[in-house]
C-alpha atoms as a PDB file:
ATOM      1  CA  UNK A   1     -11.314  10.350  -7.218  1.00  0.00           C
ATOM      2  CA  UNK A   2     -10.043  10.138  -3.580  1.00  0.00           C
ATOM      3  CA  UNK A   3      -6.995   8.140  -3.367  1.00  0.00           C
ATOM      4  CA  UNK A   4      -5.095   7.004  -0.845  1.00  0.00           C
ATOM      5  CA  UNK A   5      -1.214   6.942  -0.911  1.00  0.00           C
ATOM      6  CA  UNK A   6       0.674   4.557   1.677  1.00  0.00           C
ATOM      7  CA  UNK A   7       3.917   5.307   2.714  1.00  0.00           C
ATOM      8  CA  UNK A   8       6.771   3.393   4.485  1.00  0.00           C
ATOM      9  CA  UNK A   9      10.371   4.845   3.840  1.00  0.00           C
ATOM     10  CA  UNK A  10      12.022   6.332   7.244  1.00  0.00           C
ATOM     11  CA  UNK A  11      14.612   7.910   5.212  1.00  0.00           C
ATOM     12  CA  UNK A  12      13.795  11.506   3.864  1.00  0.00           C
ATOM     13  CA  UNK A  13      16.596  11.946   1.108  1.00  0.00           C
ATOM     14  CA  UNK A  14      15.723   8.626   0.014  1.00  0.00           C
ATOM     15  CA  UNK A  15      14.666   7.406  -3.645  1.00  0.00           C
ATOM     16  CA  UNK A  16      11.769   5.513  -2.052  1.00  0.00           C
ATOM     17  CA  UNK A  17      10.839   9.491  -0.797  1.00  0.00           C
ATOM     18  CA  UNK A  18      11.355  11.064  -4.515  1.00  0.00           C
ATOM     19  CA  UNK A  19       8.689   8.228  -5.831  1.00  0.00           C
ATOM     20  CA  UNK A  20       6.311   8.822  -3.036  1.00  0.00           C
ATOM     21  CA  UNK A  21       6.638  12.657  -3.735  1.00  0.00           C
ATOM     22  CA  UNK A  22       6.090  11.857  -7.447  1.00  0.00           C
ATOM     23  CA  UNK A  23       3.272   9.733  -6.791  1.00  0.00           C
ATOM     24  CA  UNK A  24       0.898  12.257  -5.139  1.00  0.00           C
ATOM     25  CA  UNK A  25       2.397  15.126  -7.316  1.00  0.00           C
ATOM     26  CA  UNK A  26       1.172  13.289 -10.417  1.00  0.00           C
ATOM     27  CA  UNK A  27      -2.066  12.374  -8.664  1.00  0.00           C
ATOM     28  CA  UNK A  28      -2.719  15.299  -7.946  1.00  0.00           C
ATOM     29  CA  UNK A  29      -1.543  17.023 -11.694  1.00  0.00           C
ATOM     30  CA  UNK A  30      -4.323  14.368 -12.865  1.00  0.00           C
ATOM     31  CA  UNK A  31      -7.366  15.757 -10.707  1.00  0.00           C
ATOM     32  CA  UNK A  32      -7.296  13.234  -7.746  1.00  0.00           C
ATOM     33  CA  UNK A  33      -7.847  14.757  -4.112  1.00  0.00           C
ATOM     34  CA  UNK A  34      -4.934  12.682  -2.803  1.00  0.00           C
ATOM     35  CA  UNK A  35      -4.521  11.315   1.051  1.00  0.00           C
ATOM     36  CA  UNK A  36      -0.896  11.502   1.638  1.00  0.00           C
ATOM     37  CA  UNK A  37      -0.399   8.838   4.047  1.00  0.00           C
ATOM     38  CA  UNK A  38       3.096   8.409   4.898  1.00  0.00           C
ATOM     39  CA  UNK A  39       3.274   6.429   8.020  1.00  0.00           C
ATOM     40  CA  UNK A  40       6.612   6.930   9.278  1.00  0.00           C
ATOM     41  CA  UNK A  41       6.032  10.536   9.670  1.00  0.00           C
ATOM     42  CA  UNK A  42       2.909  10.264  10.797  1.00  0.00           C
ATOM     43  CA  UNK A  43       4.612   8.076  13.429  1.00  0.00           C
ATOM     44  CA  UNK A  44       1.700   5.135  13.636  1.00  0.00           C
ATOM     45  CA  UNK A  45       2.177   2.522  15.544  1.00  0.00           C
ATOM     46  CA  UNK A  46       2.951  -0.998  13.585  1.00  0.00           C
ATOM     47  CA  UNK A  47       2.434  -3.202  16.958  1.00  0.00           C
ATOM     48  CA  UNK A  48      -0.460  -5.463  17.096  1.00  0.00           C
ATOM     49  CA  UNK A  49      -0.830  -5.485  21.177  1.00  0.00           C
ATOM     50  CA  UNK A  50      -2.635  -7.950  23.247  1.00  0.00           C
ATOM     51  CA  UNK A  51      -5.220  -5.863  23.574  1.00  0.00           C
ATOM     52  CA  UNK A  52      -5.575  -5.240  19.819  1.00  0.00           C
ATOM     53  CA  UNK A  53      -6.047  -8.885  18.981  1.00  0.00           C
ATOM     54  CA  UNK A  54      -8.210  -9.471  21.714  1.00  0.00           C
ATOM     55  CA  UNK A  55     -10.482  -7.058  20.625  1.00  0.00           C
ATOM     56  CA  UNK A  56      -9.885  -7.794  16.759  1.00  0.00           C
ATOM     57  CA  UNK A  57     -13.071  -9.124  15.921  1.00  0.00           C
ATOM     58  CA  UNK A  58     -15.286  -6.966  18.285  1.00  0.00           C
ATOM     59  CA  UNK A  59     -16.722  -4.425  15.888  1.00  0.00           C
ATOM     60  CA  UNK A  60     -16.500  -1.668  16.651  1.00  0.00           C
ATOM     61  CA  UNK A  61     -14.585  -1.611  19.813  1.00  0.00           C
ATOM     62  CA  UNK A  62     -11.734  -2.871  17.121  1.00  0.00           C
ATOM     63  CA  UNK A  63     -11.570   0.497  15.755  1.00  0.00           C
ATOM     64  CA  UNK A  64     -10.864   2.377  18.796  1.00  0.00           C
ATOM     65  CA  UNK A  65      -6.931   2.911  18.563  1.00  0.00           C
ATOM     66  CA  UNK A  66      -6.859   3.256  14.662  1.00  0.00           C
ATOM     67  CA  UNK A  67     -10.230   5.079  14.390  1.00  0.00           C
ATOM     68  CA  UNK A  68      -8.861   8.298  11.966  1.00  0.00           C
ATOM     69  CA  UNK A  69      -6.590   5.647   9.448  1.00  0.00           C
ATOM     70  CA  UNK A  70     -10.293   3.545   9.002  1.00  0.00           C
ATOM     71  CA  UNK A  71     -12.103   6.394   8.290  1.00  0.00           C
ATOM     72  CA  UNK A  72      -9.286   7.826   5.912  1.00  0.00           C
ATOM     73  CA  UNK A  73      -9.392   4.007   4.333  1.00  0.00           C
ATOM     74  CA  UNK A  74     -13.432   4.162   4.152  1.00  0.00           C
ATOM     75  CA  UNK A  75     -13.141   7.476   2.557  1.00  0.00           C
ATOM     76  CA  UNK A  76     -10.792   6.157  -0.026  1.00  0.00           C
ATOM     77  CA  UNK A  77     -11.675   5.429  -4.126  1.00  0.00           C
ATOM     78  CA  UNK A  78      -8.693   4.505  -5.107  1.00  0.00           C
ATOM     79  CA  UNK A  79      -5.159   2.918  -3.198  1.00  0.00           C
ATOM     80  CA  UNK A  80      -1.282   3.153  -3.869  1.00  0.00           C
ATOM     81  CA  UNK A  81       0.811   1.649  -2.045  1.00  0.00           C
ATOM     82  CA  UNK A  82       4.237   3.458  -2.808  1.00  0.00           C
ATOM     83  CA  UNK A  83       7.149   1.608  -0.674  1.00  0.00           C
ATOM     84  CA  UNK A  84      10.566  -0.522  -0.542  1.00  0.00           C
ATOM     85  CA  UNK A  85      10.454  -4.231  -0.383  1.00  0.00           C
ATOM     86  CA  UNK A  86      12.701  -5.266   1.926  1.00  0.00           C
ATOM     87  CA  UNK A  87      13.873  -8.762   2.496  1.00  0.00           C
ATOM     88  CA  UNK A  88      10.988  -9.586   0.027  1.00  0.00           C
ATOM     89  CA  UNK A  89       8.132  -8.066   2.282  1.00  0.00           C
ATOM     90  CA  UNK A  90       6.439  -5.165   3.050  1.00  0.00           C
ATOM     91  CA  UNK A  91       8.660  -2.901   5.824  1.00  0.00           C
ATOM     92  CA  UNK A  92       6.993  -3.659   9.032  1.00  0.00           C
ATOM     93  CA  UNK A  93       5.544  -0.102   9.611  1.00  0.00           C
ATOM     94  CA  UNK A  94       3.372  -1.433   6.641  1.00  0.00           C
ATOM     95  CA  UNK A  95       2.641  -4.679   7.477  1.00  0.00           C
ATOM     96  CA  UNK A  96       1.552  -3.541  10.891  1.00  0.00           C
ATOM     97  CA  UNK A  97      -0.696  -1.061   9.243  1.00  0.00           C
ATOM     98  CA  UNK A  98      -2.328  -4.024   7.603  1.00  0.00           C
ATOM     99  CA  UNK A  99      -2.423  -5.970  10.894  1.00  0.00           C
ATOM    100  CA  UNK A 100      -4.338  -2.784  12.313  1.00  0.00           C
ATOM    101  CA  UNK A 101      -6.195  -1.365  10.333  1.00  0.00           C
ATOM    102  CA  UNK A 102      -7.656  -4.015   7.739  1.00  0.00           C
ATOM    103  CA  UNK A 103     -10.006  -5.168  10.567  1.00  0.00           C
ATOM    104  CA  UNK A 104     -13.307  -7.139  10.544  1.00  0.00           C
ATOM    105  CA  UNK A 105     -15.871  -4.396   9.817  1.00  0.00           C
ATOM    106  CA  UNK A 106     -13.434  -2.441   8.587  1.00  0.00           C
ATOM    107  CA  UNK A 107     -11.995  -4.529   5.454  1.00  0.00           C
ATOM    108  CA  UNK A 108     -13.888  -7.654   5.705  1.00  0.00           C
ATOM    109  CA  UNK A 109     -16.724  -9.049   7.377  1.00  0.00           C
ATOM    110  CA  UNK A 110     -17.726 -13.189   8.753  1.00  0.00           C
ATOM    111  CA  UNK A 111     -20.503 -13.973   7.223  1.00  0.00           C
ATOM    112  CA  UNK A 112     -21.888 -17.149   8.064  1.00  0.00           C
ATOM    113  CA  UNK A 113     -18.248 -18.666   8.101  1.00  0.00           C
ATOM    114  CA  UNK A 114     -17.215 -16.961   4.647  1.00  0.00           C
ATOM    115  CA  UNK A 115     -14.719 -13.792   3.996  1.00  0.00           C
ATOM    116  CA  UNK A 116     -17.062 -10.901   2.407  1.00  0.00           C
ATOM    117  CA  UNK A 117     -15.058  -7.794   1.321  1.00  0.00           C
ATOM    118  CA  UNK A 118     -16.018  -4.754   2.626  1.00  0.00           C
ATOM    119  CA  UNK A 119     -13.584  -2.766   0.442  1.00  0.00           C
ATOM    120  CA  UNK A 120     -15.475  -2.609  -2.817  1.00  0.00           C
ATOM    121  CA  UNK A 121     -15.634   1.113  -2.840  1.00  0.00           C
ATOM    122  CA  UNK A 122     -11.854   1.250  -3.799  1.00  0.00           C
ATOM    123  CA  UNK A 123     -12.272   1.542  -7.682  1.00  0.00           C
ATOM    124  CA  UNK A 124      -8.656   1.198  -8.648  1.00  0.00           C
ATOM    125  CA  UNK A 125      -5.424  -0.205  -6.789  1.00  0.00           C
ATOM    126  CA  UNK A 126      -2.011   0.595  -7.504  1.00  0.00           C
ATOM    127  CA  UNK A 127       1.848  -0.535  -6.048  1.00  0.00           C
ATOM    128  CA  UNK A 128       4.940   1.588  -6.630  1.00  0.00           C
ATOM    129  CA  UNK A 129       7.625  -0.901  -5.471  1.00  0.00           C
ATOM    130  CA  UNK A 130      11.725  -0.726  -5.151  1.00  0.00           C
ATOM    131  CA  UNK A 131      13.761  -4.230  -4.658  1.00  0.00           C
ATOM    132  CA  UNK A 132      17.320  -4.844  -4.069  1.00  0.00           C
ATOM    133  CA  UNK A 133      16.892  -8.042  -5.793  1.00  0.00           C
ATOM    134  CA  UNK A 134      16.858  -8.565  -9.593  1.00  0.00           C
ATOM    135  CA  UNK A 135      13.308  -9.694 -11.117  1.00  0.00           C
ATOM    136  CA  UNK A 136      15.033 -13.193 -11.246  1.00  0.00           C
ATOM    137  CA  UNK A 137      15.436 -13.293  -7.515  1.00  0.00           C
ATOM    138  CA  UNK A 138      12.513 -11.895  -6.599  1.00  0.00           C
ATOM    139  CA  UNK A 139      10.794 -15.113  -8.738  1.00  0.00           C
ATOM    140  CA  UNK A 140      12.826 -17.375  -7.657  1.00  0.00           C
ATOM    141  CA  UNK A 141      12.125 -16.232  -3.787  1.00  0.00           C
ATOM    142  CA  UNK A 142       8.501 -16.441  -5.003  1.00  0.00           C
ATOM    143  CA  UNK A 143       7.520 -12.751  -5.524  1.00  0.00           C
ATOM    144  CA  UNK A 144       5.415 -12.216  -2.023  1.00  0.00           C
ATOM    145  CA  UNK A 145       5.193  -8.694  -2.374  1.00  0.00           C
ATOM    146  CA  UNK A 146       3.599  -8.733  -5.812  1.00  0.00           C
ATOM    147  CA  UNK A 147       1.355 -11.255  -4.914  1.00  0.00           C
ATOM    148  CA  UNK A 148       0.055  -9.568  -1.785  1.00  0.00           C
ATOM    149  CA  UNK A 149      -0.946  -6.773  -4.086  1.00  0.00           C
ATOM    150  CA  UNK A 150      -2.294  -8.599  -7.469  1.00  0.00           C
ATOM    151  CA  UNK A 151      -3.623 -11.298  -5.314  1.00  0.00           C
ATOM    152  CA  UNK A 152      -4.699 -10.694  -2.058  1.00  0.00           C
ATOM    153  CA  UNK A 153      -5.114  -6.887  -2.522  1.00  0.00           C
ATOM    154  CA  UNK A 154      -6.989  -7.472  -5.400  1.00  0.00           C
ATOM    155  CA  UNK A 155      -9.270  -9.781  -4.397  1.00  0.00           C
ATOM    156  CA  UNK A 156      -9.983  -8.021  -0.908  1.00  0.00           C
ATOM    157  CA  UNK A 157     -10.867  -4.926  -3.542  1.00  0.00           C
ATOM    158  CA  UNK A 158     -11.909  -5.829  -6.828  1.00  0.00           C
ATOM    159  CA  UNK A 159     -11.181  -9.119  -8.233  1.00  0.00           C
ATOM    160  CA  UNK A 160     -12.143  -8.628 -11.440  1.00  0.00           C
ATOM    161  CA  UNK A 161     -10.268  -4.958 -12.497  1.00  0.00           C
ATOM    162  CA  UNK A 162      -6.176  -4.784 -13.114  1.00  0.00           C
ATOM    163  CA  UNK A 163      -4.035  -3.207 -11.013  1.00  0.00           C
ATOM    164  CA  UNK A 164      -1.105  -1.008 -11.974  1.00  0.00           C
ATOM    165  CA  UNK A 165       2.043  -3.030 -10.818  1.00  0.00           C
ATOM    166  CA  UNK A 166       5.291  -0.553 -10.943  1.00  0.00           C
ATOM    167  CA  UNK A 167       8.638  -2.070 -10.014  1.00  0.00           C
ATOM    168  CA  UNK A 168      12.158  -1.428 -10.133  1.00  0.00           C
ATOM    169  CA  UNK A 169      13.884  -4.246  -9.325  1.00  0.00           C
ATOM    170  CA  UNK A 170      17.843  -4.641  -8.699  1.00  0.00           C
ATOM    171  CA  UNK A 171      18.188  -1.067  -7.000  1.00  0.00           C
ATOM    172  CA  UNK A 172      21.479  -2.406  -5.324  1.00  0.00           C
ATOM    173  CA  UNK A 173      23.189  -1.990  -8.911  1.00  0.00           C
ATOM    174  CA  UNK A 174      20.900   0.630 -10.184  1.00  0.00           C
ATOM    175  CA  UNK A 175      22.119   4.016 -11.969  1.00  0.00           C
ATOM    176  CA  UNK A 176      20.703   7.400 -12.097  1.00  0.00           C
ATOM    177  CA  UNK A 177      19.838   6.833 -15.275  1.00  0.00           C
ATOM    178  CA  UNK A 178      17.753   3.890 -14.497  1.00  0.00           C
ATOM    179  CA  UNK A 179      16.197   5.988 -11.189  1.00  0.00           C
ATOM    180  CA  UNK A 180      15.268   8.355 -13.574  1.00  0.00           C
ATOM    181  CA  UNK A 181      13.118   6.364 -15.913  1.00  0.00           C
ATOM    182  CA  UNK A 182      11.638   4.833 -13.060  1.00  0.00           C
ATOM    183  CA  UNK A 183      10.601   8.315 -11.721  1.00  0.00           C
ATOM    184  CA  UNK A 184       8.860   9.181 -15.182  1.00  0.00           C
ATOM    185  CA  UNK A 185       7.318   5.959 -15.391  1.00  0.00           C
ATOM    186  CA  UNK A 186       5.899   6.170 -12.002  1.00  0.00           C
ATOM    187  CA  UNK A 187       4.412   9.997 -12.875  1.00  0.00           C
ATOM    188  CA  UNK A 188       3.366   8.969 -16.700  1.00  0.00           C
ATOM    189  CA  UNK A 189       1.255   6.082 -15.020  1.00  0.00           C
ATOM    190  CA  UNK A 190      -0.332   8.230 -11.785  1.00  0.00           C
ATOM    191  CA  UNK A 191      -1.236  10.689 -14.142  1.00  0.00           C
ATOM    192  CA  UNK A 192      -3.085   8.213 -15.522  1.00  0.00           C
ATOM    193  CA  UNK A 193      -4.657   6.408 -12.611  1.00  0.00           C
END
């Protein structure tokens, strides 16, 4: 299976790095021709500009500016989105990818006033997440990163198949020891994506 693995830590030393490395090692271990997609190195460009939005829904002049992440998107079986949740969203890099790239044609289509997905050829979704928040915060605050991916995510991709939710919450008191389970976690389940 193809699968695409987004990206969004600046920092190269970083945890968020090791899982991302982990990620597409184990993905690849398993047989997967993986699309290593980190967007901070590949320096892409989170801002939605004027132009952008004016030409959002204009098919396919929308494309023009993001034209090699659709097709890498298109090409895609499978997604894993491998990042930090900061302030209980998605760092902006990868909200602005979404913003970008997820465009009408591209990741939906109008159809007579209704949302059709146009993303059914991803098979299988995944999320590798980090929080500095404890798993009661992150409820409390409402979750918004998990339910972007088991919700909206989903439902944009397959409705109806589960999706491989990996977290590790409270990294602001976590240990090595903890970092380390998370790591093996993280490669037990891609191996098994």
């Amino acid at each position: 299976m193809r699968v695409l693995v987004l990206h969004s830590h600046p920092v190269e030393e970083s945890y968020g790095k090791a899982l991302y490395r982990q990620t597409v090692e184990s993905l690849g271990k398993a047989g997967h021709t993986v699309d290593a997609c980190d967007l901070y190195e590949e320096q892409f460009d989170p801002v939605l500009s004027r132009h952008d939005r004016l030409v959002y829904h204009d098919y396919p002049e929308n494309l023009k500016l993001v034209g090699s992440h659709v097709e890498r998107l298109k090409a895609a079986e499978g997604l894993v989105i491998c990042t930090p949740i900061w302030n209980f969203g998605f760092p902006a890099i990868l909200k602005g990818y979404f913003d970008r790239v997820w465009l009408p044609g591209v990741s939906f289509e109008l159809v007579n006033g209704k949302v059709e997905s146009r993303l059914r050829h991803i098979r299988k979704l995944a999320a590798v997440l980090t929080y500095g928040a404890t798993p009661f915060r992150a409820f409390a605050a409402g979750n918004p990163p998990k339910k972007i991916v088991k919700r909206v995510l989903r439902a944009q991709i397959n409705p109806v198949r589960p999706v491989t939710f990996l977290a590790h919450y409270d990294m602001n008191n976590c240990t090595p020891e903890t970092r380390a389970r998370f790591l093996t976690r993280v490669g037990d389940a891609m191996e098994r994506f």
